[in-house]
PDB file of N, CA and C in Angstrom:
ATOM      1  N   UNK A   1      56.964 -40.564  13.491  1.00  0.00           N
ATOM      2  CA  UNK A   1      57.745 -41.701  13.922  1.00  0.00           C
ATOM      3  C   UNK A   1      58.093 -41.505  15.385  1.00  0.00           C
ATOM      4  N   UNK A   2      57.881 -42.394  16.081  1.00  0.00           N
ATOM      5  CA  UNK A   2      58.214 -42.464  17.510  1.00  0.00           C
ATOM      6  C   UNK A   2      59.418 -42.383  17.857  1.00  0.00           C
ATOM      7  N   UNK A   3      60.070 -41.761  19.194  1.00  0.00           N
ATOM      8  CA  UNK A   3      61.397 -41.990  19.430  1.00  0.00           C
ATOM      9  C   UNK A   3      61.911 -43.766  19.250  1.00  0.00           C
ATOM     10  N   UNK A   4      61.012 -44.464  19.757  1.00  0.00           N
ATOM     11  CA  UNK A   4      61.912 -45.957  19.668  1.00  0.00           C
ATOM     12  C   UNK A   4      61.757 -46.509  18.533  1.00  0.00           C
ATOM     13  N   UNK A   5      60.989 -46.532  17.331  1.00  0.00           N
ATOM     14  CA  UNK A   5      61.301 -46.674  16.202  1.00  0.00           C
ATOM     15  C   UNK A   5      61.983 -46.032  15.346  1.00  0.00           C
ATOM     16  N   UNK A   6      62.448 -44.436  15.754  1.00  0.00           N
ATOM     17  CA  UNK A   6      63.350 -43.598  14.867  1.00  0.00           C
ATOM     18  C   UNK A   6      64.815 -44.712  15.221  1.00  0.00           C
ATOM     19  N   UNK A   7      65.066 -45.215  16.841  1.00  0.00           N
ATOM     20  CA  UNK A   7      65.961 -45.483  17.214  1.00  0.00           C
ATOM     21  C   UNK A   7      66.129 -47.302  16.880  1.00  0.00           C
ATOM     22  N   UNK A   8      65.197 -47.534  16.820  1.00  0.00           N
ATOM     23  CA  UNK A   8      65.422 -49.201  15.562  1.00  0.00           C
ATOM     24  C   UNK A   8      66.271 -48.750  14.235  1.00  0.00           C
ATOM     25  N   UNK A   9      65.362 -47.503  13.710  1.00  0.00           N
ATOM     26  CA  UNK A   9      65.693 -47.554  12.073  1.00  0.00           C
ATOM     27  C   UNK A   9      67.474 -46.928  12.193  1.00  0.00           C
ATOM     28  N   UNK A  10      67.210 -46.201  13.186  1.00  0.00           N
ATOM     29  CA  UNK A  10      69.235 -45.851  13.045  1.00  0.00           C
ATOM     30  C   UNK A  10      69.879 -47.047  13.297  1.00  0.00           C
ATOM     31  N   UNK A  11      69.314 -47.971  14.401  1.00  0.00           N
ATOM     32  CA  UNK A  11      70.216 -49.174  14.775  1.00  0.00           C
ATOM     33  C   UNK A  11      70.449 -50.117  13.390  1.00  0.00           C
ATOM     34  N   UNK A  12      69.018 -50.108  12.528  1.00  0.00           N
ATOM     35  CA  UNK A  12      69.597 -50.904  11.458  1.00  0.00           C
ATOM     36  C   UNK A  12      70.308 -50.273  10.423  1.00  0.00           C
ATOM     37  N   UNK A  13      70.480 -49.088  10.627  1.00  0.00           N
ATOM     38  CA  UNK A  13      71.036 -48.629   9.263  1.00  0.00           C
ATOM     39  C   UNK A  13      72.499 -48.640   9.744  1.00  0.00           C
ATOM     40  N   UNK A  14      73.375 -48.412  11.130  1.00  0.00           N
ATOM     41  CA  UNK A  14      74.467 -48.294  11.324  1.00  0.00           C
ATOM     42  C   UNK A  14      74.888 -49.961  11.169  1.00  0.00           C
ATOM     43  N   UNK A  15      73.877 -51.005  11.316  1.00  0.00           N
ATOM     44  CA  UNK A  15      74.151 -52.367  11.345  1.00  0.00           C
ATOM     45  C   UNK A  15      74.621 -52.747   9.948  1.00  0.00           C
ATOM     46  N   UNK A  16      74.155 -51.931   9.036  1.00  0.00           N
ATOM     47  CA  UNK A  16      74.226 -52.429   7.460  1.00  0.00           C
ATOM     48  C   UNK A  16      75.410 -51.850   6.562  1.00  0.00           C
ATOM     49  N   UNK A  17      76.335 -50.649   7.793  1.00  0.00           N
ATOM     50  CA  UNK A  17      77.260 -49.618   7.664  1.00  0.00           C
ATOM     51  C   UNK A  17      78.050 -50.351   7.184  1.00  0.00           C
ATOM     52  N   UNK A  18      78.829 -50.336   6.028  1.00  0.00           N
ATOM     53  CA  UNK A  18      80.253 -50.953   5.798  1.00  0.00           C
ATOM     54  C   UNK A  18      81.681 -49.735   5.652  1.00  0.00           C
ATOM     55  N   UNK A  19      82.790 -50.207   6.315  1.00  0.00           N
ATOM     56  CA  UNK A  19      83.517 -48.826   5.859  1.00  0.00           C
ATOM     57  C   UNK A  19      84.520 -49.710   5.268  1.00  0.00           C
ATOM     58  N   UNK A  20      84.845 -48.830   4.274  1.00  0.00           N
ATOM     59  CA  UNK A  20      86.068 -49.118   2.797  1.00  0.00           C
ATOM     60  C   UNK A  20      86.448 -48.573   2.646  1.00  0.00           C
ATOM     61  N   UNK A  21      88.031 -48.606   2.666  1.00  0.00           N
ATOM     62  CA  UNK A  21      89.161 -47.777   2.230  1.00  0.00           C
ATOM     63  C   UNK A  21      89.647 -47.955   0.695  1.00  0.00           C
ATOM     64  N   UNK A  22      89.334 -47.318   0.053  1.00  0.00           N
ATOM     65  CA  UNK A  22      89.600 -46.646  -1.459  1.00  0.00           C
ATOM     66  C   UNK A  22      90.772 -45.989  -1.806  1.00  0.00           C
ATOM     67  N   UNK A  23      91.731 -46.306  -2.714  1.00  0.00           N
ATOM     68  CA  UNK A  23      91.857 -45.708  -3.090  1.00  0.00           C
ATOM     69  C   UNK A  23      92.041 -44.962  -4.756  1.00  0.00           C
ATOM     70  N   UNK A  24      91.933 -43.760  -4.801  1.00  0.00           N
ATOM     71  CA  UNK A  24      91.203 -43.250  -5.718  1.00  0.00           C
ATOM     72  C   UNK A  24      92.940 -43.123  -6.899  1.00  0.00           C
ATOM     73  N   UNK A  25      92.832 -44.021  -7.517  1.00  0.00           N
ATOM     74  CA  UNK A  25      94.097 -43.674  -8.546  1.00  0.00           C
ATOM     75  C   UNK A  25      94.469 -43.028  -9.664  1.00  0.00           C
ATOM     76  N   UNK A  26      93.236 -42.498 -10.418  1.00  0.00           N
ATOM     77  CA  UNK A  26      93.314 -41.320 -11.487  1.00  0.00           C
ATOM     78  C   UNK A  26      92.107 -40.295 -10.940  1.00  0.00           C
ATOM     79  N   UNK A  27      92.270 -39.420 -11.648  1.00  0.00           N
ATOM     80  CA  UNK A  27      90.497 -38.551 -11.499  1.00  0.00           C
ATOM     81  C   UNK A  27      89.675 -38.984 -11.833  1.00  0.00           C
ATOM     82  N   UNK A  28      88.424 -38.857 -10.992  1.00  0.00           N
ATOM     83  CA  UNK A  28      86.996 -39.312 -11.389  1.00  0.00           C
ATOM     84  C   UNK A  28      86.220 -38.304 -10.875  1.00  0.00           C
ATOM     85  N   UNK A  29      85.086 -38.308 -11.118  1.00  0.00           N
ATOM     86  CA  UNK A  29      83.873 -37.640 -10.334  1.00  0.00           C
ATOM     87  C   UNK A  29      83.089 -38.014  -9.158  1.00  0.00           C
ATOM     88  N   UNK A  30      82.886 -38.158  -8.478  1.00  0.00           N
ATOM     89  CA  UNK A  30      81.779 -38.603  -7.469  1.00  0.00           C
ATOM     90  C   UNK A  30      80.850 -39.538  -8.237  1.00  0.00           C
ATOM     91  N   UNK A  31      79.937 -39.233  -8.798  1.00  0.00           N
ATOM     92  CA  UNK A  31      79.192 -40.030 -10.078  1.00  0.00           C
ATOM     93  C   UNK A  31      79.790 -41.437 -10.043  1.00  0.00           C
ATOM     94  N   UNK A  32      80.809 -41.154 -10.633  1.00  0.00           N
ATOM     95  CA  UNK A  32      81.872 -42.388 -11.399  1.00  0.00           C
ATOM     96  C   UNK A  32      82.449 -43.124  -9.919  1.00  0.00           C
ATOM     97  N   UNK A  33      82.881 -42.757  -8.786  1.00  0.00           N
ATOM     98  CA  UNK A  33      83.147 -43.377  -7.999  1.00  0.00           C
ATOM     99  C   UNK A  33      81.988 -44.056  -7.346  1.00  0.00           C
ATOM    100  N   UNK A  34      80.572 -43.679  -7.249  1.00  0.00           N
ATOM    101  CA  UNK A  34      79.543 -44.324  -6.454  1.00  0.00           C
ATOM    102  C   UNK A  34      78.995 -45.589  -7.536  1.00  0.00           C
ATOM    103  N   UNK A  35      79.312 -44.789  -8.415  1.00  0.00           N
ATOM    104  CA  UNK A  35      78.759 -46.476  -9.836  1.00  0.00           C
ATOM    105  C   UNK A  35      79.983 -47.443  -9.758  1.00  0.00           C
ATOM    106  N   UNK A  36      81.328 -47.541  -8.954  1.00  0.00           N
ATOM    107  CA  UNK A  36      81.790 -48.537  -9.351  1.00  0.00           C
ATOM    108  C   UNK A  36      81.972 -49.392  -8.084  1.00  0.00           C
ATOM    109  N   UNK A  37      81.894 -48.735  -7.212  1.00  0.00           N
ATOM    110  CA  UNK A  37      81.496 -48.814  -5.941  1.00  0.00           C
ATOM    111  C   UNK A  37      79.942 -49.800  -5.310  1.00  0.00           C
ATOM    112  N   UNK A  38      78.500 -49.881  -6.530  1.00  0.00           N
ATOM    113  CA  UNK A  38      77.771 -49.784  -6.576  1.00  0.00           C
ATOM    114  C   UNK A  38      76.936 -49.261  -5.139  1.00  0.00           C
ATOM    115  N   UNK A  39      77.174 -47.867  -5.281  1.00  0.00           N
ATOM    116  CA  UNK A  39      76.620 -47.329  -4.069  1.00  0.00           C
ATOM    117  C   UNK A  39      75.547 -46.404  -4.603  1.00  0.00           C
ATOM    118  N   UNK A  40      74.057 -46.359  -4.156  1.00  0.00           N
ATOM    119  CA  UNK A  40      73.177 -45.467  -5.244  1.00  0.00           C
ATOM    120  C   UNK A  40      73.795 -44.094  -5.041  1.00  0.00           C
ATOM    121  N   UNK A  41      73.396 -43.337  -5.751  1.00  0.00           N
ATOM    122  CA  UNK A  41      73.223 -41.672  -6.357  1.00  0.00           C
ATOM    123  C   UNK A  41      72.281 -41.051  -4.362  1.00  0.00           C
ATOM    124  N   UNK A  42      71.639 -41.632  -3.885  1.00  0.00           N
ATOM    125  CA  UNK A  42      70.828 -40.809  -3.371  1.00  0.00           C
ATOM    126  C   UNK A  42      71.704 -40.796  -1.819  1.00  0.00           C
ATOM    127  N   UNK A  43      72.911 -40.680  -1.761  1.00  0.00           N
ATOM    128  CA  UNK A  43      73.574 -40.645  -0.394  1.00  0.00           C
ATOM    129  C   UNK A  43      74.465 -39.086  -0.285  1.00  0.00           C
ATOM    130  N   UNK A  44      74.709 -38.811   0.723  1.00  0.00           N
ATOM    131  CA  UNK A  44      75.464 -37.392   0.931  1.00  0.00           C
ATOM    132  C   UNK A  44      76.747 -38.163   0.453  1.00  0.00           C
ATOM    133  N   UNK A  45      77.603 -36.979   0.238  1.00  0.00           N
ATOM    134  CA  UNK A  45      78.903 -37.675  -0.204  1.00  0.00           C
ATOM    135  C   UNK A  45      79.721 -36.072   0.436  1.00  0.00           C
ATOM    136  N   UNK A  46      80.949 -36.293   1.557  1.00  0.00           N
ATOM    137  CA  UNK A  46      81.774 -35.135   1.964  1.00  0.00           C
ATOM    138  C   UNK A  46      83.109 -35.250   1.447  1.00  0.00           C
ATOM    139  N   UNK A  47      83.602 -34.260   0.855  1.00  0.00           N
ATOM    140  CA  UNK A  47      85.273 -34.176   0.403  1.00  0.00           C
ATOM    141  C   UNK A  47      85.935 -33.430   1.612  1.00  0.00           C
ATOM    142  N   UNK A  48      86.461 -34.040   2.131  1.00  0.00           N
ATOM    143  CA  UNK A  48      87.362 -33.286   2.928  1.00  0.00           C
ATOM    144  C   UNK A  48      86.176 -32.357   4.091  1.00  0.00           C
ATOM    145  N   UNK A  49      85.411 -33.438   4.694  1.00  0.00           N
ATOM    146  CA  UNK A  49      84.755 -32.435   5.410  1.00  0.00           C
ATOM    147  C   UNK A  49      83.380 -31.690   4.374  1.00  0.00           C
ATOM    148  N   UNK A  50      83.595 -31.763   3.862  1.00  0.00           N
ATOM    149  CA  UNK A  50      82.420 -30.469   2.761  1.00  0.00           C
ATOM    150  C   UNK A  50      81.580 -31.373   1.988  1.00  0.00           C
ATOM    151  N   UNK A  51      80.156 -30.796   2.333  1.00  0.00           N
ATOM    152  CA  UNK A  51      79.164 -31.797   1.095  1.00  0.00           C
ATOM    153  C   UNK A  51      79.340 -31.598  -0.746  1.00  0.00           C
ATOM    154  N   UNK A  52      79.476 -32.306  -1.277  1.00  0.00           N
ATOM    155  CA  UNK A  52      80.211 -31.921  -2.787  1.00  0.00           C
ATOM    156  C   UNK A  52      78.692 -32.475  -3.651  1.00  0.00           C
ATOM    157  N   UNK A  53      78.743 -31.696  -4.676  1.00  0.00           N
ATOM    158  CA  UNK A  53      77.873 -32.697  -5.793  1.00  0.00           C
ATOM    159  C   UNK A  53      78.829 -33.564  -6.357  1.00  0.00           C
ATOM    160  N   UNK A  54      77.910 -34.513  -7.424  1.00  0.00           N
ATOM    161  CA  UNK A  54      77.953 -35.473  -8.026  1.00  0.00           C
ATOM    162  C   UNK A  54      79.007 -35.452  -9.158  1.00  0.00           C
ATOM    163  N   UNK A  55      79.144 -34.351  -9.654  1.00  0.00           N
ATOM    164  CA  UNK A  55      79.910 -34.240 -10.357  1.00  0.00           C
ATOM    165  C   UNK A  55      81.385 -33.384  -9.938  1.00  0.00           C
ATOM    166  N   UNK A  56      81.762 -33.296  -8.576  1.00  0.00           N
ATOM    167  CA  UNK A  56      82.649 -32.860  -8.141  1.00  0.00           C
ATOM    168  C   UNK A  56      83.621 -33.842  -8.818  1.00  0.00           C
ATOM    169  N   UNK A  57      85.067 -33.932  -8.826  1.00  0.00           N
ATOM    170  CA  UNK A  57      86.009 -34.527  -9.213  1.00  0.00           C
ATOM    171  C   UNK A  57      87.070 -34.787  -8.304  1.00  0.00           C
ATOM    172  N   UNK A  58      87.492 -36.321  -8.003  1.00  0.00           N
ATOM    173  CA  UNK A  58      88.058 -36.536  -6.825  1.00  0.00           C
ATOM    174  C   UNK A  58      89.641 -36.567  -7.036  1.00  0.00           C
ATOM    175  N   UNK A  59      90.664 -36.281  -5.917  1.00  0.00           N
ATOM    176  CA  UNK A  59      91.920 -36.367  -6.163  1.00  0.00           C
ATOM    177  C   UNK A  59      92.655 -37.385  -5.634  1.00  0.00           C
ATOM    178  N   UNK A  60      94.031 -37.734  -5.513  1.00  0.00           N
ATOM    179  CA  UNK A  60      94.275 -39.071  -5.020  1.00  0.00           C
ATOM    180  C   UNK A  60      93.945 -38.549  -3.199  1.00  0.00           C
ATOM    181  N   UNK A  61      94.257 -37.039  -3.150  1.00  0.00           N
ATOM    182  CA  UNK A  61      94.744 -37.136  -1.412  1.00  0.00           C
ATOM    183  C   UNK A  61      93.148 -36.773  -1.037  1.00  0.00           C
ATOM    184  N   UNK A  62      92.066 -36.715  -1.621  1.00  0.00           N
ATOM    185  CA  UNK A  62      90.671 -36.165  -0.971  1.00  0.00           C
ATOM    186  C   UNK A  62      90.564 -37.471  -0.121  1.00  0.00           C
ATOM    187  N   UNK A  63      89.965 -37.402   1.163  1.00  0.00           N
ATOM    188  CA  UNK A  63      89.191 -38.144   2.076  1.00  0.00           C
ATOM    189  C   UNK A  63      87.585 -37.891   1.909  1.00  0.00           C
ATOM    190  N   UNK A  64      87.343 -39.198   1.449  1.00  0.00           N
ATOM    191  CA  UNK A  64      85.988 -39.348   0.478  1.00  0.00           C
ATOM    192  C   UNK A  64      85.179 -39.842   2.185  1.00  0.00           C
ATOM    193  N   UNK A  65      83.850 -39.401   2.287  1.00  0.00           N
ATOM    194  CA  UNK A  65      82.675 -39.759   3.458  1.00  0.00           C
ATOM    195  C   UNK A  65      81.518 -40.293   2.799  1.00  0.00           C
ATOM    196  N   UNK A  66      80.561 -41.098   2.670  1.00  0.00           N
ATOM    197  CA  UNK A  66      79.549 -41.510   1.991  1.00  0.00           C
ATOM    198  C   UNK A  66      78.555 -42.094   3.080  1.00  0.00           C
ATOM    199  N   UNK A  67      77.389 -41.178   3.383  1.00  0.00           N
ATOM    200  CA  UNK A  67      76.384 -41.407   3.925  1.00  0.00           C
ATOM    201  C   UNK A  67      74.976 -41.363   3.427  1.00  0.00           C
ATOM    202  N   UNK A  68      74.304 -42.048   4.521  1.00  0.00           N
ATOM    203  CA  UNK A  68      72.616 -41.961   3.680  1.00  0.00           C
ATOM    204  C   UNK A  68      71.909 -41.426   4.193  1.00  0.00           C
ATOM    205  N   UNK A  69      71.002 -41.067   3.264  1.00  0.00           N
ATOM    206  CA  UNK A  69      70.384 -39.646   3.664  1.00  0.00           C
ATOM    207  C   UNK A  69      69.025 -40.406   4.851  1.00  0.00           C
ATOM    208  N   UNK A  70      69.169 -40.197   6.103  1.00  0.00           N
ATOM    209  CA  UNK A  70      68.029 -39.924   6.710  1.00  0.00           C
ATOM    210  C   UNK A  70      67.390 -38.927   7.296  1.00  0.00           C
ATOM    211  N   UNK A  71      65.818 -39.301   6.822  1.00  0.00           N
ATOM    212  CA  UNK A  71      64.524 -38.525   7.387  1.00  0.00           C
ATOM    213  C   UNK A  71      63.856 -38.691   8.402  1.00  0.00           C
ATOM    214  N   UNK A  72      63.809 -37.492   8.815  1.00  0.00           N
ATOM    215  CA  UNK A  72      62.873 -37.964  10.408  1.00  0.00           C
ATOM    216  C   UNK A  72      61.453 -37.062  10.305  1.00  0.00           C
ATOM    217  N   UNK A  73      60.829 -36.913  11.526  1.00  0.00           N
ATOM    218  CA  UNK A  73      59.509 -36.234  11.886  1.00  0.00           C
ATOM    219  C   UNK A  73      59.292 -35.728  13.125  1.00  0.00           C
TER     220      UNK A  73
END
């Protein structure tokens, strides 16, 4: 991939960026928050700074990050 098409595909993906403030009112998992959310399974997800799996379990005070995974060359 060329530098100016790597730099299209970031421009559209930050274009399609939505940010949402959540908040998280009982425990759930990561899992359970991206399905209600309908956000797919295949994005990084950070707790507090830190990449977590899927089945991590969220608290009311965690600061949840949800990004997508891009590939380059």
């Amino acid at each position: 991939m060329s530098a100016s098409s790597l730099g299209e595909a970031m421009s559209e993906i930050i274009r399609k960026q939505m940010i949402r403030r959540v908040i998280v009112e009982e425990a759930k998992t990561v899992a359970e928050l991206l399905a209600e959310l309908e956000i797919s399974m295949d994005h990084i997800v950070l707790v507090d700074g830190k990449k977590v799996s899927s089945d991590f379990v969220l608290r009311m005070e965690d600061n949840v990050v949800v990004l997508p995974k891009i590939a380059g060359g």
